[in-house]
N, C-alpha and C. Protein backbone atom coordinates (compact mmCIF):
# COMPACT_ATOMS: atom_id res chain seq x y z
N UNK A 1 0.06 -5.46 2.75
CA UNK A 1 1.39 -5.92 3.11
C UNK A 1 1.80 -7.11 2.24
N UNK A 2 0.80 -8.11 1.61
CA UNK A 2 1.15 -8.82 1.11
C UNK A 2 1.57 -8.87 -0.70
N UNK A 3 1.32 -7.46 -0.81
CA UNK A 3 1.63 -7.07 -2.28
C UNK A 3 2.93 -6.50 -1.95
N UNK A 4 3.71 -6.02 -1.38
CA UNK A 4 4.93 -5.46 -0.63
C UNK A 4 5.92 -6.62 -0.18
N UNK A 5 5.44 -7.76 -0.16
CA UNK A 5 6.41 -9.31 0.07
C UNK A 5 6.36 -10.28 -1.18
N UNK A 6 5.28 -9.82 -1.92
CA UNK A 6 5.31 -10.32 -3.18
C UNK A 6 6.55 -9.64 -4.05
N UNK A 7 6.40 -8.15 -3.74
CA UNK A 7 7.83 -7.51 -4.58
C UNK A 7 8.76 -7.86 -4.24
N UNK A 8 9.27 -7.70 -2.75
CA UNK A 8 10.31 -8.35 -2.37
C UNK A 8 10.85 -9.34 -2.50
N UNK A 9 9.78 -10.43 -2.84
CA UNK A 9 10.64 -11.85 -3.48
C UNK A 9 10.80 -11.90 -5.19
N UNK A 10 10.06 -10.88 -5.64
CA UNK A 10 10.38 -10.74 -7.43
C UNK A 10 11.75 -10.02 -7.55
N UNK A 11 11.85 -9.11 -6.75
CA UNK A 11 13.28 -8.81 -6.83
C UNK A 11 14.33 -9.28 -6.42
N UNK A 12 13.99 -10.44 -5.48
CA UNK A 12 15.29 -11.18 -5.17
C UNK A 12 15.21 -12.11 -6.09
N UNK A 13 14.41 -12.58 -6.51
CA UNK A 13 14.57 -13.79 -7.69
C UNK A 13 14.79 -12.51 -8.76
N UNK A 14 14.49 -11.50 -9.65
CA UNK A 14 15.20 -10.70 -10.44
C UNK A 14 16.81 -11.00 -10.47
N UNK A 15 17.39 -10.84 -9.07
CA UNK A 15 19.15 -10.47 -8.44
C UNK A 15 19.42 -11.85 -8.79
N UNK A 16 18.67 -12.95 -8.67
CA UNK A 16 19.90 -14.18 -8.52
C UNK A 16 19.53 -14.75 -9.85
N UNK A 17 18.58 -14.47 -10.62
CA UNK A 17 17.90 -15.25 -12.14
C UNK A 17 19.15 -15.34 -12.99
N UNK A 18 20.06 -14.50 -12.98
CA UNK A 18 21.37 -14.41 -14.04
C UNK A 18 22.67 -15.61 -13.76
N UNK A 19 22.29 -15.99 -12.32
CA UNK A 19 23.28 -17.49 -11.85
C UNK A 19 22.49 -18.43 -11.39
N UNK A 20 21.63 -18.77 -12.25
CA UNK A 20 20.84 -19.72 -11.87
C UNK A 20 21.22 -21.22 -13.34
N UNK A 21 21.54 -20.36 -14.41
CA UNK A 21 22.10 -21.38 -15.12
C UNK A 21 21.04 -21.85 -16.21
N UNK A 22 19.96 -21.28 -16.43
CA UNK A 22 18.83 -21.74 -17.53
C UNK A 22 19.42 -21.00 -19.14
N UNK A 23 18.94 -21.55 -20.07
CA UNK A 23 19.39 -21.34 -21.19
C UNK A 23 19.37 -19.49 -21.46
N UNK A 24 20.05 -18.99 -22.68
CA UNK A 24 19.44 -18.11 -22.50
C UNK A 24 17.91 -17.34 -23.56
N UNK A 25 17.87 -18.59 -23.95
CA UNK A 25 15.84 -18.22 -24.53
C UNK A 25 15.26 -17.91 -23.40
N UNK A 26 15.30 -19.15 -22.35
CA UNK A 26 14.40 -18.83 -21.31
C UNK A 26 14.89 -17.95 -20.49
N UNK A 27 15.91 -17.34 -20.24
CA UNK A 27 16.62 -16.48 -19.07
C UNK A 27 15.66 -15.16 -19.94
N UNK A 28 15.58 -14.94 -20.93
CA UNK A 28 15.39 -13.57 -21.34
C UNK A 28 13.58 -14.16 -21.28
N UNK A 29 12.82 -15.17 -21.47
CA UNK A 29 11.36 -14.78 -21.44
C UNK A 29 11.05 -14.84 -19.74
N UNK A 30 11.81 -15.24 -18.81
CA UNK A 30 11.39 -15.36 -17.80
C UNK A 30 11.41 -14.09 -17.33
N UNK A 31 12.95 -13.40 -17.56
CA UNK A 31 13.40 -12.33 -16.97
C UNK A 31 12.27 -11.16 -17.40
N UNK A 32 11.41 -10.83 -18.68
CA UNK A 32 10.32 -10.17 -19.14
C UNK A 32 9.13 -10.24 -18.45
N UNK A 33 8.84 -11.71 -17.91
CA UNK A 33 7.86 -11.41 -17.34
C UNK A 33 8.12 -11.57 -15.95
N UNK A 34 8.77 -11.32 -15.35
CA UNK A 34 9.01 -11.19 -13.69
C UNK A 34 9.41 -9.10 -14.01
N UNK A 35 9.91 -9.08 -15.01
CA UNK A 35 9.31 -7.14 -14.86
C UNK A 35 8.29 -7.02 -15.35
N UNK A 36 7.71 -7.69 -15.98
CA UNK A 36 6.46 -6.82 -16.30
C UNK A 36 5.39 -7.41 -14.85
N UNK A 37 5.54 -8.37 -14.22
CA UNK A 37 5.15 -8.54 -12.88
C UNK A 37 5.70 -7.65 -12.04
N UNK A 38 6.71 -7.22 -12.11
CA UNK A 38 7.50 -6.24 -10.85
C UNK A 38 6.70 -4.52 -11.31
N UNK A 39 6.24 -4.13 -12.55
CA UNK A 39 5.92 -3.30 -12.53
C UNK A 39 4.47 -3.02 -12.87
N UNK A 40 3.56 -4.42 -12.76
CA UNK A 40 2.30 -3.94 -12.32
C UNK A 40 2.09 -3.63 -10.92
N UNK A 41 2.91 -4.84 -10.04
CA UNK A 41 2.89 -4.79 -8.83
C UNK A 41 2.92 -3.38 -8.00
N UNK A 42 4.67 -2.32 -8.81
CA UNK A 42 4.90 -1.23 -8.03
C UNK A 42 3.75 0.08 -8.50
N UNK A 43 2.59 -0.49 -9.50
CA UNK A 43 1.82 0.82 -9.92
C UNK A 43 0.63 -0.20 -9.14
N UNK A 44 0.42 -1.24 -8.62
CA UNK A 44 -1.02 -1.42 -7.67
C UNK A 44 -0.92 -0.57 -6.77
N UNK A 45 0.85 -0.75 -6.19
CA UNK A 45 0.93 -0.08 -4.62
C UNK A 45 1.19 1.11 -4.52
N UNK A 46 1.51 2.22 -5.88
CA UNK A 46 1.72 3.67 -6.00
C UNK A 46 -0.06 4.05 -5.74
N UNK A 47 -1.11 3.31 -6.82
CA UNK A 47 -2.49 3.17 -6.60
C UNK A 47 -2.82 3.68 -5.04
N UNK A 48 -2.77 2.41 -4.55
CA UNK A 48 -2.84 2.46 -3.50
C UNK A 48 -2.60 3.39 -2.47
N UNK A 49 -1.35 3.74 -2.59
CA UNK A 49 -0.75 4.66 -1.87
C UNK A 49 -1.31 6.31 -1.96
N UNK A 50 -1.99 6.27 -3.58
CA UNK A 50 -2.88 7.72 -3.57
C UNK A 50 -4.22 7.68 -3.24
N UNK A 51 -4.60 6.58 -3.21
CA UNK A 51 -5.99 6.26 -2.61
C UNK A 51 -5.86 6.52 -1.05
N UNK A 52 -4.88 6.07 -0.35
CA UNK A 52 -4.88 5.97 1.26
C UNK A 52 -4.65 7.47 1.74
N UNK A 53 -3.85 8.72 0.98
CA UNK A 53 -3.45 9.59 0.72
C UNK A 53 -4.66 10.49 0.74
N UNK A 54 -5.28 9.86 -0.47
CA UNK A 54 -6.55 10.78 -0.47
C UNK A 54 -7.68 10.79 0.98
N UNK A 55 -7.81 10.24 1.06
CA UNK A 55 -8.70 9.79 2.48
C UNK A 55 -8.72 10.54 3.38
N UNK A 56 -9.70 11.46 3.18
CA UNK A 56 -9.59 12.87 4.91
C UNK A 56 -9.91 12.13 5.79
N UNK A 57 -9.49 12.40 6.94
CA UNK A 57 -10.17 11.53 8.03
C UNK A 57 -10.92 12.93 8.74
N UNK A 58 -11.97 12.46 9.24
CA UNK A 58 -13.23 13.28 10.06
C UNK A 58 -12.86 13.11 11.00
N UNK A 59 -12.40 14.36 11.85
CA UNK A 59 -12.11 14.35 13.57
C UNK A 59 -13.72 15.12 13.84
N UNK A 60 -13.86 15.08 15.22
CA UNK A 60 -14.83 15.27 15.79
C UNK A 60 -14.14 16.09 17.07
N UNK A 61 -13.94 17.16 16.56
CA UNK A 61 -12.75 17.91 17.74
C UNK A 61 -13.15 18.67 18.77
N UNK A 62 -14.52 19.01 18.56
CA UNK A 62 -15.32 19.66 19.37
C UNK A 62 -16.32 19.01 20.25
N UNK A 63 -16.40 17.41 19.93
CA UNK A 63 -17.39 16.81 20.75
C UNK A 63 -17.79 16.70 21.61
N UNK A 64 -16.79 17.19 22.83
CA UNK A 64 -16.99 17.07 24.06
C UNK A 64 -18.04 18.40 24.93
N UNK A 65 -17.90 19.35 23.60
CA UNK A 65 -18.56 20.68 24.15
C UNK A 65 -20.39 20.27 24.05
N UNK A 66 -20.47 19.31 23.68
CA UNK A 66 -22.16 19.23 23.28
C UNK A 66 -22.29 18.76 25.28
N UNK A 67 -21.36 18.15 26.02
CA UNK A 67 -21.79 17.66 27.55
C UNK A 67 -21.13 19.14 27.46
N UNK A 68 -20.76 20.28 27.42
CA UNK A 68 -20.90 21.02 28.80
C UNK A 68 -22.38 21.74 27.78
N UNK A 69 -22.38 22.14 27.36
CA UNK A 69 -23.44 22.32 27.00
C UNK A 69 -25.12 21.46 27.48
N UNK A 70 -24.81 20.87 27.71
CA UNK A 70 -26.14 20.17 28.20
C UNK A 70 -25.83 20.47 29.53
N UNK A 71 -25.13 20.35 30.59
CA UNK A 71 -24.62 20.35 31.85
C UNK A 71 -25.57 21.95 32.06
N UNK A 72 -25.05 22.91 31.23
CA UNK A 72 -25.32 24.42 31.38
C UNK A 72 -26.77 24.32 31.50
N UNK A 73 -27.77 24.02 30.50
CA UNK A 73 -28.73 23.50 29.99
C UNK A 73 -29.50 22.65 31.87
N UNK A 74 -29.37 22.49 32.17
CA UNK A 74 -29.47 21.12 33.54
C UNK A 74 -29.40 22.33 34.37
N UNK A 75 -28.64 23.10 34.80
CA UNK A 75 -28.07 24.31 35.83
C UNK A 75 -29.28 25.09 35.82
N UNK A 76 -29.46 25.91 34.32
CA UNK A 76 -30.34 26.83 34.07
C UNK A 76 -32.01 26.69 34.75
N UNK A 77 -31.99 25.05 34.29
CA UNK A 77 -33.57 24.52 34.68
C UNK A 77 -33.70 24.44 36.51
């Protein structure tokens, strides 16, 4: 979540960097590296997002049949 509020404030400082009033040498090296920050950021969390994606989760859907099974098992004896 905290790579997701990090973008959110690069892009609001992106929106207001053009009325902020700095020369424009620095308006154009700042503005370069707040995207090239905005777009490592959105390929950590695409990353991410195929990593979490990938992830089977293991249900155990049948577990409950191992107690009647023993129960049966208990009866028989």
């Amino acid at each position: 979540m905290r790579k997701v509020r990090i973008l959110l404030f690069l892009g609001l400082w992106v929106a207001i960097l053009p009325y902020l009033g700095f020369p424009y040498s620095w308006k154009d090296i700042i503005m370069t590296i707040s995207g090239v920050c905005l777009i490592v950021l959105s390929y950590l969390l695409y990353r991410e997002s195929l990593n979490n994606k990938n992830k089977e989760e293991i249900f155990e859907n049948f577990s409950e049949n191992n107690i009647f099974e023993e129960s049966k098992e208990e009866e028989i004896e």
